[in-house]
Structure formats: C-alpha cells, structure tokens
N, C-alpha and C. Protein backbone atom coordinates (compact mmCIF):
# COMPACT_ATOMS: atom_id res chain seq x y z
N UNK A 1 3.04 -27.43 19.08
CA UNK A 1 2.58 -26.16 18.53
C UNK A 1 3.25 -25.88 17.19
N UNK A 2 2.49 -25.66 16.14
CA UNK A 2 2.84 -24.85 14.99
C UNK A 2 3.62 -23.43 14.86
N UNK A 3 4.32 -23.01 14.56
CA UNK A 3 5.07 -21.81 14.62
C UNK A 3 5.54 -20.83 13.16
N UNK A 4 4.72 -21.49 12.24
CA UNK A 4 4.97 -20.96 10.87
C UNK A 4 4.91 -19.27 10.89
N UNK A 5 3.39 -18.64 11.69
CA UNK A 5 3.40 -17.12 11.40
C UNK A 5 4.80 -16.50 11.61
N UNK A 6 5.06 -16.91 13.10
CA UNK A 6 6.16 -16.21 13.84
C UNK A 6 7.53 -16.00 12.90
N UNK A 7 7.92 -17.52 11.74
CA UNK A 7 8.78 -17.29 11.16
C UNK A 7 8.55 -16.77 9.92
N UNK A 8 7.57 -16.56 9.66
CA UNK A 8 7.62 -15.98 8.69
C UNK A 8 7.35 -14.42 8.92
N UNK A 9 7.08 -14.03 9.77
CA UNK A 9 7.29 -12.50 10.38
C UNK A 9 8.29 -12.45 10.19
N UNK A 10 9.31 -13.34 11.24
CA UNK A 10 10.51 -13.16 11.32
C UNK A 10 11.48 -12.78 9.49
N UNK A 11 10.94 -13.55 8.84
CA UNK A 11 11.49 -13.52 7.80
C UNK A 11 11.73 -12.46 6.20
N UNK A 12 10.33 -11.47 6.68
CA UNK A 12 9.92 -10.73 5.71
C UNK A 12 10.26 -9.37 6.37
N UNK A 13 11.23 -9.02 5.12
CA UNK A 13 11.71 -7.52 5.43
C UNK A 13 11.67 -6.60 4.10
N UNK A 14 12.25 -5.21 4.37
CA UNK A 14 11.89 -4.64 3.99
C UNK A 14 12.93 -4.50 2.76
N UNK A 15 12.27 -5.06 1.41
CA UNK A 15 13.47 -5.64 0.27
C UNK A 15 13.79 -3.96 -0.48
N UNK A 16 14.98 -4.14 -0.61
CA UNK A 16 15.43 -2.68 -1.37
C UNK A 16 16.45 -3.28 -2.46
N UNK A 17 16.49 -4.38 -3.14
CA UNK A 17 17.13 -4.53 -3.84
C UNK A 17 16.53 -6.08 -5.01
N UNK A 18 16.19 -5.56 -6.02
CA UNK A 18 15.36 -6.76 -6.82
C UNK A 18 16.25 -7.47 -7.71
N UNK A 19 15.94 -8.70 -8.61
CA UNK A 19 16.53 -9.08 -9.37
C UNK A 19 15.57 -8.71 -10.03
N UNK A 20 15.93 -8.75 -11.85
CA UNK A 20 15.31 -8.63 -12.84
C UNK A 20 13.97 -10.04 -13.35
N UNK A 21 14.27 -10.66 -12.65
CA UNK A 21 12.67 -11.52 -12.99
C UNK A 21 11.99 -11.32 -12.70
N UNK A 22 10.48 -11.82 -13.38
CA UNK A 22 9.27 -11.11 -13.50
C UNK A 22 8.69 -12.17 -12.37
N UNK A 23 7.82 -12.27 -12.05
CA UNK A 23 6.84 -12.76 -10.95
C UNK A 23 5.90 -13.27 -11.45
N UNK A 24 5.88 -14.74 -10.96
CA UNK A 24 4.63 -16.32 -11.57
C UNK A 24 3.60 -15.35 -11.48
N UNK A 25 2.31 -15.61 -12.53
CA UNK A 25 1.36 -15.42 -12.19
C UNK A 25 0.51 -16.16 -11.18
N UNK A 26 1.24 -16.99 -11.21
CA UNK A 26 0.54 -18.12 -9.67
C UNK A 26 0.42 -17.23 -8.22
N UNK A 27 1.47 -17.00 -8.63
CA UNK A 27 2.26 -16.51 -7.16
C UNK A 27 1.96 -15.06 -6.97
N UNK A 28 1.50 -14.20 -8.40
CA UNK A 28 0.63 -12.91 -7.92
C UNK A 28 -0.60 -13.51 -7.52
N UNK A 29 -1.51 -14.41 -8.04
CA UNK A 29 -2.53 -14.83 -7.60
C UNK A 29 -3.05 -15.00 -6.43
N UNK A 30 -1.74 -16.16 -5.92
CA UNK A 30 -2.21 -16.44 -4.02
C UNK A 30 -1.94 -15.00 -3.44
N UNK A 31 -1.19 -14.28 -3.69
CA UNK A 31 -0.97 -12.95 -2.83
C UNK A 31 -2.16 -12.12 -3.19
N UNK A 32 -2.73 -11.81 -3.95
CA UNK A 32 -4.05 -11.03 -4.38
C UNK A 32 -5.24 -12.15 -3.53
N UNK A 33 -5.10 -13.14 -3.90
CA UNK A 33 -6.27 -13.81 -2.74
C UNK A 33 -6.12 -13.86 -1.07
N UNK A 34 -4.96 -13.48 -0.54
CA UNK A 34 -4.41 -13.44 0.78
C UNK A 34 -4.87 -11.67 0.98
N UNK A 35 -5.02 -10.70 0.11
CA UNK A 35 -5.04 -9.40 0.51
C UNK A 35 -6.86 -9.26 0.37
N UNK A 36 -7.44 -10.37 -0.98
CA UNK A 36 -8.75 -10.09 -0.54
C UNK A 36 -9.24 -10.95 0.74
N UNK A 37 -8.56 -11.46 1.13
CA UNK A 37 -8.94 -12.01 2.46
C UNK A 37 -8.90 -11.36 4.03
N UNK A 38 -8.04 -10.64 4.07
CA UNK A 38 -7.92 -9.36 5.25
C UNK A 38 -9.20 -9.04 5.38
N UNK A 39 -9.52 -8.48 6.93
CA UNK A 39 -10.43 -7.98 7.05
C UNK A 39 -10.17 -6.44 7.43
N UNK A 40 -11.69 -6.01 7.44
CA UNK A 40 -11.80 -4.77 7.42
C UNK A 40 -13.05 -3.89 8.63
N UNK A 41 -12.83 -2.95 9.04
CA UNK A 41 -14.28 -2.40 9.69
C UNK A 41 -15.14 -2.59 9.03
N UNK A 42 -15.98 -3.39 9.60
CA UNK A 42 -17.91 -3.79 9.53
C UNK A 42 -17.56 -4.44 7.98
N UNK A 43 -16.53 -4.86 7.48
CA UNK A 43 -16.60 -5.74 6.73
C UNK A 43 -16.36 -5.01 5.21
N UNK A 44 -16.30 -3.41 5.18
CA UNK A 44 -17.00 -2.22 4.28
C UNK A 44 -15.57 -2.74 2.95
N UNK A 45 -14.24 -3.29 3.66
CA UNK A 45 -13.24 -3.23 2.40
C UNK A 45 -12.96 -2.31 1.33
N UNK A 46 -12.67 -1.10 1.40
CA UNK A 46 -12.40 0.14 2.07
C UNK A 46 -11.26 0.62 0.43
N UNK A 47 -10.82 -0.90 -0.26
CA UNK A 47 -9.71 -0.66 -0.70
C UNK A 47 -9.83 -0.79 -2.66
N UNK A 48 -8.52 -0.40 -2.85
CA UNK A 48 -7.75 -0.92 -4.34
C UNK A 48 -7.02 -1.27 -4.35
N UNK A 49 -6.73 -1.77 -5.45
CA UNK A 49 -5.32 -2.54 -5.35
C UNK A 49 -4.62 -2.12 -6.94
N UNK A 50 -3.93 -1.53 -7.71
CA UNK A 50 -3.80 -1.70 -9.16
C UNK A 50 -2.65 -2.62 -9.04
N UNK A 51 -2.34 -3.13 -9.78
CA UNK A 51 -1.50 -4.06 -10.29
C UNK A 51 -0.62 -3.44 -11.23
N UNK A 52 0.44 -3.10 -11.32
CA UNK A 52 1.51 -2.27 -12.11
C UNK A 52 2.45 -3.11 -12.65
N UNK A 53 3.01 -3.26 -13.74
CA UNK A 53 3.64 -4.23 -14.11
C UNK A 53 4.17 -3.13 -15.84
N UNK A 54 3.28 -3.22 -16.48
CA UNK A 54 3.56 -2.44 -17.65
C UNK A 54 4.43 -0.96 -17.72
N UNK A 55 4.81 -0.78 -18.52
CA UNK A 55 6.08 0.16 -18.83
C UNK A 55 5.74 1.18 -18.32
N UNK A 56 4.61 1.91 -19.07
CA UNK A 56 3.84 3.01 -18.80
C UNK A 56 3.47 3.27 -17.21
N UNK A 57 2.97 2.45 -16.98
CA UNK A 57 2.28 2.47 -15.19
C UNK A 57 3.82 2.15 -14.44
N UNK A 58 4.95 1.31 -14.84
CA UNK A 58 5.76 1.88 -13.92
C UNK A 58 6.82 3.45 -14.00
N UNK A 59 6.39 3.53 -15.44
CA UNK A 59 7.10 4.78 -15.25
C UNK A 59 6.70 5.92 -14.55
N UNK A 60 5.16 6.07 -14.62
CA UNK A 60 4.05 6.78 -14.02
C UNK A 60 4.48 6.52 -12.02
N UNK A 61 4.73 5.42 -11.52
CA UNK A 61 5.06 5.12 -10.21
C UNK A 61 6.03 5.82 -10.28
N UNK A 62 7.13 5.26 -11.31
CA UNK A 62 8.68 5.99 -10.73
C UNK A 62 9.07 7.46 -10.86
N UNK A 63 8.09 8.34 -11.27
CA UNK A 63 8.29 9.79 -11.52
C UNK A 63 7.62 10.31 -10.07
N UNK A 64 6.84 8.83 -9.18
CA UNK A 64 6.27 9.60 -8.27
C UNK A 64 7.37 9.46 -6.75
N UNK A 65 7.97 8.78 -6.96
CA UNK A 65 9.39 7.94 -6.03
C UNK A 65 10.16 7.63 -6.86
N UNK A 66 11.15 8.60 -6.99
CA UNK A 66 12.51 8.16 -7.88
C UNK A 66 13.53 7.59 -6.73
N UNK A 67 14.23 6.52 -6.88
CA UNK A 67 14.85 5.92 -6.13
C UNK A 67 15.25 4.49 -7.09
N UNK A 68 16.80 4.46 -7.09
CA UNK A 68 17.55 3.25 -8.46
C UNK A 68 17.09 1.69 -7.43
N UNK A 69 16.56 1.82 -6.17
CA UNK A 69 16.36 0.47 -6.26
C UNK A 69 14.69 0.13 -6.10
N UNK A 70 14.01 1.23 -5.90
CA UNK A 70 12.85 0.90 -6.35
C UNK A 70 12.24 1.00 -7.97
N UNK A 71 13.17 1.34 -8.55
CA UNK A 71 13.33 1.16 -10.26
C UNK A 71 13.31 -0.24 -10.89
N UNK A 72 14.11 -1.07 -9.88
CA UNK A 72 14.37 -2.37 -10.07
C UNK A 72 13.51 -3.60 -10.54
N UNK A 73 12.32 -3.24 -9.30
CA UNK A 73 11.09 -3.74 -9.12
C UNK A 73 10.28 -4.51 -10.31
N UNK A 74 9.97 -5.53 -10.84
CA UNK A 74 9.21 -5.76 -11.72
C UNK A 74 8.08 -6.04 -11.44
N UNK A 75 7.62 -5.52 -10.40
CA UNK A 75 6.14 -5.71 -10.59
C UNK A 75 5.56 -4.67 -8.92
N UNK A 76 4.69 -3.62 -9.13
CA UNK A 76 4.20 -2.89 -8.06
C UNK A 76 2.60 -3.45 -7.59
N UNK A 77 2.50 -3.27 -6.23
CA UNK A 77 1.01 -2.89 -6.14
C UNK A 77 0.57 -1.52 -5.30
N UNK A 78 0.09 -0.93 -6.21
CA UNK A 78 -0.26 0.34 -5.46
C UNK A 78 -2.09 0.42 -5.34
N UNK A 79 -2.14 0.23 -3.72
CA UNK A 79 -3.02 0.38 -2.56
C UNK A 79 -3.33 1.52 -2.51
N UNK A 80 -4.69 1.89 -2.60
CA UNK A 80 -5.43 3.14 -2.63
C UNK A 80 -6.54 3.01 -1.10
N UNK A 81 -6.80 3.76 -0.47
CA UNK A 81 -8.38 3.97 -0.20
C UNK A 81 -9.21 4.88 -0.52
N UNK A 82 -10.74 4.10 -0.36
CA UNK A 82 -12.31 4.50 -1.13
C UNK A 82 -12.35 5.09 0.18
N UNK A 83 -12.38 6.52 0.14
CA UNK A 83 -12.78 6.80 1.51
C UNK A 83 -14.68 7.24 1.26
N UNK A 84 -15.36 6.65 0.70
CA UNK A 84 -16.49 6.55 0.21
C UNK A 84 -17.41 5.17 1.09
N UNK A 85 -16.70 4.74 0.74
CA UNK A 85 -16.16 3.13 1.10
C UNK A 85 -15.82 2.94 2.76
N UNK A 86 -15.15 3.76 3.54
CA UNK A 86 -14.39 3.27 4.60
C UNK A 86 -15.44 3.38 5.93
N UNK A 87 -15.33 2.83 6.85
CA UNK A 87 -16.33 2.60 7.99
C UNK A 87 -15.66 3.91 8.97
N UNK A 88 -16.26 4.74 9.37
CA UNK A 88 -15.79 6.03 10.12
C UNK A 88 -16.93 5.76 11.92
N UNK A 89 -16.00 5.47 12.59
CA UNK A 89 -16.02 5.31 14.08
C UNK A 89 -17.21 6.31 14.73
N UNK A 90 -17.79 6.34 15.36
CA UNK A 90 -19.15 7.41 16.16
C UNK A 90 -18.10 8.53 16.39
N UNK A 91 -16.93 8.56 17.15
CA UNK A 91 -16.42 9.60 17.23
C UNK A 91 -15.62 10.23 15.98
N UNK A 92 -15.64 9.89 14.37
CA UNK A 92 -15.24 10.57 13.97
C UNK A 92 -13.96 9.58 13.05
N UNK A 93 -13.39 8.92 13.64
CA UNK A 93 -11.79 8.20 13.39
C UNK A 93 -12.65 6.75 12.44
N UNK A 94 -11.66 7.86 10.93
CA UNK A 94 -11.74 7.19 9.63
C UNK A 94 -10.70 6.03 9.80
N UNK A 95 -11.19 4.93 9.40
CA UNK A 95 -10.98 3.40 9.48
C UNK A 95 -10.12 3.11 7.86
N UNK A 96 -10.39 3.72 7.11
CA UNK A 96 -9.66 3.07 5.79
C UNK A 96 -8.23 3.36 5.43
N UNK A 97 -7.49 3.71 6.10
CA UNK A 97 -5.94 3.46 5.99
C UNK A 97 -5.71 2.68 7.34
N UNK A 98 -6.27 2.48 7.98
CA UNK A 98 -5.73 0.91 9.19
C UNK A 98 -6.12 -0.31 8.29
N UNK A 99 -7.51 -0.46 7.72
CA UNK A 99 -8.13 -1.56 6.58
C UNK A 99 -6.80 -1.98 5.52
N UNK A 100 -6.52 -0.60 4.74
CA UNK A 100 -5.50 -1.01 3.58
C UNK A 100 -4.33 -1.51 4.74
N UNK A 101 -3.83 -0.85 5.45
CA UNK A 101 -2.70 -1.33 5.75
C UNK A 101 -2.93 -2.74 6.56
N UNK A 102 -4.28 -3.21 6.91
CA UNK A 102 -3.86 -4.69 7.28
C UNK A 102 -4.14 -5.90 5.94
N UNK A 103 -4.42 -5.53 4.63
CA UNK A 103 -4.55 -5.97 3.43
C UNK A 103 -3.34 -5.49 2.87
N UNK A 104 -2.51 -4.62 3.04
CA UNK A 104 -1.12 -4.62 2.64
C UNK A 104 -0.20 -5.73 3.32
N UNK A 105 0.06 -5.58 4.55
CA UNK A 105 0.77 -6.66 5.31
C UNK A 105 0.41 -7.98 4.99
N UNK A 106 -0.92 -8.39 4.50
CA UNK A 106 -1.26 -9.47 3.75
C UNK A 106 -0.54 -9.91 2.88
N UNK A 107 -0.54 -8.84 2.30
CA UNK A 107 0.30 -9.02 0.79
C UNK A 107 1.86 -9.03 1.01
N UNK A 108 2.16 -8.68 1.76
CA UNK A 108 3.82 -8.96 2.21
C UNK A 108 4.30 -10.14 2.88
N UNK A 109 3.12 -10.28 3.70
CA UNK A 109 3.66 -11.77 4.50
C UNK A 109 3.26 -13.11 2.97
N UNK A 110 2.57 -12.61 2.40
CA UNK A 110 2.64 -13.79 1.43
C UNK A 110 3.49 -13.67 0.50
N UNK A 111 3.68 -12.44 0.16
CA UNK A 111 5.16 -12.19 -0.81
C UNK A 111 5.88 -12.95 -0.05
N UNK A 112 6.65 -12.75 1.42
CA UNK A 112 8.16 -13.54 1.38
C UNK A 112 7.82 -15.08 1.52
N UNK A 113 5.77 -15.12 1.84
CA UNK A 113 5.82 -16.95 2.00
C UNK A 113 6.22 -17.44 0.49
N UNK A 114 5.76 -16.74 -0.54
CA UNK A 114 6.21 -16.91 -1.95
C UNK A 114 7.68 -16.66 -2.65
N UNK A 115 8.46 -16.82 -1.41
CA UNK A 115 10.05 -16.46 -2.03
C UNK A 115 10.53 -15.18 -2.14
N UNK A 116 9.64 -14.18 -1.78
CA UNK A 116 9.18 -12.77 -2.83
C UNK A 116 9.76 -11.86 -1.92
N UNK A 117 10.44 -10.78 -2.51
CA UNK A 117 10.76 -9.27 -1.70
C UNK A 117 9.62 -8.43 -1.34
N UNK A 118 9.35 -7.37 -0.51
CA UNK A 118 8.79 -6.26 -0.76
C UNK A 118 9.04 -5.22 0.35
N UNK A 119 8.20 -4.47 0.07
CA UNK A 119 8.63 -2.89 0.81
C UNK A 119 7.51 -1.95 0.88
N UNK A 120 7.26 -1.37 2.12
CA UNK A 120 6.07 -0.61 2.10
C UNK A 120 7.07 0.89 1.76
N UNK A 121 6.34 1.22 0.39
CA UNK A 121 6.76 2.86 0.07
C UNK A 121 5.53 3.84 0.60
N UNK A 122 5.93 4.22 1.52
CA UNK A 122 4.78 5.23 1.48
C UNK A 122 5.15 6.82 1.52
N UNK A 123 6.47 7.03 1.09
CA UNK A 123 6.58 8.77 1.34
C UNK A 123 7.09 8.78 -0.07
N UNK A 124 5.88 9.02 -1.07
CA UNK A 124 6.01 9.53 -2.06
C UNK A 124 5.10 10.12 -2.72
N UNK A 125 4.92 10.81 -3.45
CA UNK A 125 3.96 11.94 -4.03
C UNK A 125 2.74 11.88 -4.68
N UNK A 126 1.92 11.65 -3.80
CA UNK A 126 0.41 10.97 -3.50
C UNK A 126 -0.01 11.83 -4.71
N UNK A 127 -0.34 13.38 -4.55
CA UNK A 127 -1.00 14.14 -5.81
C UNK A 127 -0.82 13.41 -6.80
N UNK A 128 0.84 13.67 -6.97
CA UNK A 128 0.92 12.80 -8.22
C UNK A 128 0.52 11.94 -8.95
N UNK A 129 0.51 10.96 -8.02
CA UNK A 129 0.06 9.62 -8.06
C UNK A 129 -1.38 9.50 -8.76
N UNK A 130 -2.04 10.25 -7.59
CA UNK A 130 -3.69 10.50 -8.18
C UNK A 130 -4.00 10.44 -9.15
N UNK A 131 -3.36 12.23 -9.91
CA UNK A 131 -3.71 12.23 -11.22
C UNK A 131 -3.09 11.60 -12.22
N UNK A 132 -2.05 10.93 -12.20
CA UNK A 132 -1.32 10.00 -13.34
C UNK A 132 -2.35 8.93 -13.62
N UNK A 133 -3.14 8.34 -12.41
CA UNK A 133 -3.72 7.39 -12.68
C UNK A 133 -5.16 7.71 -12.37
N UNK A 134 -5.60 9.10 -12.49
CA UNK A 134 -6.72 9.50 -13.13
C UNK A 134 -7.67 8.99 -12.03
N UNK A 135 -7.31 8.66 -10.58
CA UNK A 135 -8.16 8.55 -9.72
C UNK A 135 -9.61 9.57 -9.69
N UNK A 136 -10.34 8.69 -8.78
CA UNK A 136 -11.38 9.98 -8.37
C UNK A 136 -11.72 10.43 -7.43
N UNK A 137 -12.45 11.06 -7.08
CA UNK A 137 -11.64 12.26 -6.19
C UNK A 137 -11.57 11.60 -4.07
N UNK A 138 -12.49 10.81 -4.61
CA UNK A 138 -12.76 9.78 -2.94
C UNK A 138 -11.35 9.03 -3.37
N UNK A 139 -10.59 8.80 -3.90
CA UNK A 139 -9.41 7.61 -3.93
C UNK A 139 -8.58 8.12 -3.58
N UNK A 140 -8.26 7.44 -2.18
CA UNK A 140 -6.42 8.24 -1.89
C UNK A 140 -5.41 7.68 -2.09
N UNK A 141 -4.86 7.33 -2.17
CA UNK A 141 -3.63 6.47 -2.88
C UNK A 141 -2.22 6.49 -1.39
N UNK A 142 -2.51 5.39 -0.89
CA UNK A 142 -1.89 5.03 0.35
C UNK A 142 -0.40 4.90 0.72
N UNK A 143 0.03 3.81 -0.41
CA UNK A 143 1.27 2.86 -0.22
C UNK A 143 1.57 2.34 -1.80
N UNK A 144 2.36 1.85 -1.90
CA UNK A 144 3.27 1.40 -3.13
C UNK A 144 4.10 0.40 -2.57
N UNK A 145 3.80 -0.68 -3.10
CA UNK A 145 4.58 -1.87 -2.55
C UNK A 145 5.56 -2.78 -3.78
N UNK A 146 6.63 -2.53 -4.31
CA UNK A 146 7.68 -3.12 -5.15
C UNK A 146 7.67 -4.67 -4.66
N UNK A 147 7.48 -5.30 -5.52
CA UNK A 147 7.28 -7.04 -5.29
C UNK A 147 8.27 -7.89 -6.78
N UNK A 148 9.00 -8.37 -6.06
CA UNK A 148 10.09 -9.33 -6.71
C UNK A 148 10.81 -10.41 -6.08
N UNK A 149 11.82 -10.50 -6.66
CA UNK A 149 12.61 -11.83 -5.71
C UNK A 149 13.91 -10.73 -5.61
N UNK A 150 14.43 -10.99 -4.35
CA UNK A 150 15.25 -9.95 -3.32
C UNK A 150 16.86 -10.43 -4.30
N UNK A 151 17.59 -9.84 -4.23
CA UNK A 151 19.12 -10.20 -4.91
C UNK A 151 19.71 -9.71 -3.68
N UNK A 152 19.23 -10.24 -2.47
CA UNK A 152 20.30 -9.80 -1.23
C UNK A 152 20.01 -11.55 -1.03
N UNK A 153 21.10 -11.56 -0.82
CA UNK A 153 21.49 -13.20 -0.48
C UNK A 153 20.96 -13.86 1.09
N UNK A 154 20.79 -13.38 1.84
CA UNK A 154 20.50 -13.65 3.46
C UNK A 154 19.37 -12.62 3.98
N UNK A 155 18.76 -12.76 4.94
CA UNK A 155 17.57 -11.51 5.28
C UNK A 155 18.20 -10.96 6.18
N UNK A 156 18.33 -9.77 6.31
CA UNK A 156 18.87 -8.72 7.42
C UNK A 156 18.55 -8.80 8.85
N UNK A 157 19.53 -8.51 9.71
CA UNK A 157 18.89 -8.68 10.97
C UNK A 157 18.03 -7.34 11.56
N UNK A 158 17.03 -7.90 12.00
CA UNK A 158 16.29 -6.87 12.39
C UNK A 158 16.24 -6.55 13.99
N UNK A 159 16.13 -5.05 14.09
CA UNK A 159 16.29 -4.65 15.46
C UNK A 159 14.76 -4.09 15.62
N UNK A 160 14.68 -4.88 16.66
CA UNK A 160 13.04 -4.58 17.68
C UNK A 160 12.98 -4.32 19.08
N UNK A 161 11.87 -3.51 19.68
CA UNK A 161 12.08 -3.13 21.13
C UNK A 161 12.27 -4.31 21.77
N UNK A 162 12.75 -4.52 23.01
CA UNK A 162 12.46 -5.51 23.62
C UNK A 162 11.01 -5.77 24.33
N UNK A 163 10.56 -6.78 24.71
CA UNK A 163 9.07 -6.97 25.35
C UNK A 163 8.65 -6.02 25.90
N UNK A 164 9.79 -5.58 27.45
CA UNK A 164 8.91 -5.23 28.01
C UNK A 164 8.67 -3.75 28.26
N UNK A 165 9.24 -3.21 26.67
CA UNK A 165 8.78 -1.76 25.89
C UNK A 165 7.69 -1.95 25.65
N UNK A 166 7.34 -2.78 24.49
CA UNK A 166 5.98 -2.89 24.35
C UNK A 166 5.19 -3.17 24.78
N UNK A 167 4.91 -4.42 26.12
CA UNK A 167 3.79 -5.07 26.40
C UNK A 167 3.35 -4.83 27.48
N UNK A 168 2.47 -4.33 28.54
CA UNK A 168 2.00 -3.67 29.93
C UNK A 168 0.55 -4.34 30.27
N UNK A 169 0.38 -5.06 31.01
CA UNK A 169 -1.15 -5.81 31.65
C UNK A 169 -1.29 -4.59 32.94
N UNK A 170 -3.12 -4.85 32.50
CA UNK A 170 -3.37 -3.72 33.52
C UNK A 170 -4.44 -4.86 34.61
C-alpha cells in the first residue's frame, strides 16, 4: 500500500512564521492546478481565488489582519465565494463555503507537497476586505491563506482526538 496522503496530512501545518523568499512560479502553478481540481456541489465551483503578491494588494490584506507574522508572507491567496455561483441544498443549506474550503485544503496540502508553509486566516475583516478589493456584491471573501517556505526548522507536533472520539458505526 501507498501511504503518501496520510504523510503528507501528517506533515502540513499551520505555518506562522515565513522566510523572505518569493515562491517558483512553477510551484504557484501546480498549487493553482490542484485547487482547480477540487470538487464542488453539482460541479457549480462556487469560487475565486486572487493571487496577492504585489505591494499594494498586500498591504490592502494586511490592514485587514494585522499580525508581524502574517506580514512575513510573500505571497497570499485570498479565496472568495460567488454565492451566485454556489449550489444551495432543497432544504435551504448554501454549499459555497464547504466548496472553497475543500479547494483551499487543496491548496495547502500541495503547498507543504511543494516545500511550502501555509495557514488558513479566516478571522479577519471580511467588509474590509470586500471593498479594498472592490468585490461585488455576491462575493464573499472567505479565507486568506499566507504561502511561503516556513523558517521553523521541524513541523510541530500536532494534537488530535483520539479515534474513538471521532469515529462511531451504526
């Protein structure tokens, strides 16, 4: 048996500390083709993605989450949903922030397969966000994900429930 996912789950955490190099364009590439690859309800893909990298657009991020190690970051992707766009359930239960967030985790598990840090930001000041970047008015602006190479030397150990918290056969 193959066992690559498992370690690389195992391996990707939540980076809070960047070095100052910028990120291959190769290597944004396969991660942008790994997030258009996620799927989505009825297929609808629900999402955005901007690509932040320039001065302006990160300063615009960092006035919306001030924090010195997400400053670090040389390169963001900030994940929006089209709720225009998103597949909404018979009873009601809007589908496009489960969509982005399994096209985010995309993008993370291929960040650390690419050497790469990242971090799901999501408690920061969405309004903001909006209008800095002149969204419209269906675009919600989800998550903020800081993508670099980690300047923590080893990956942290991570604490998880044990099994048989989570898992119950009926």
């Amino acid at each position: 048996m193959n066992y690559e996912l498992i370690s690389l789950a195992r391996s990707r955490y939540s980076c809070r500390s960047y070095q100052a190099k910028p990120v291959e364009e190769d290597k944004l590439e396969y991660i942008k083709e790994c997030m258009r690859m996620a799927p989505s309800a009825v297929n609808r893909q629900p999402w955005k993605f901007r690509i932040v990298r320039s001065q302006e657009g990160r300063e615009k991020l960092q006035s919306c989450y001030s924090r010195p190690w997400f400053n670090e970051a040389p390169l963001y992707i900030l994940a929006s949903v089209l709720h225009e766009q998103e597949w909404v359930r018979a009873d009601g239960k809007h589908h496009g922030d489960i969509d982005v967030a399994i096209a985010v985790e995309h993008l993370c598990l291929a960040a650390t397969e690419q050497g790469l840090g990242s971090c799901w930001v999501c408690n920061f000041d969405a309004q903001r966000c909006h209008e800095l970047f002149q969204m419209p008015e269906t675009e919600e602006p989800a998550v903020i994900i800081p993508i670099g190479y980690s300047a923590v030397a080893e990956t942290p150990t991570k604490t998880r429930k044990a099994p048989q918290e989570l898992f119950f056969e009926e």
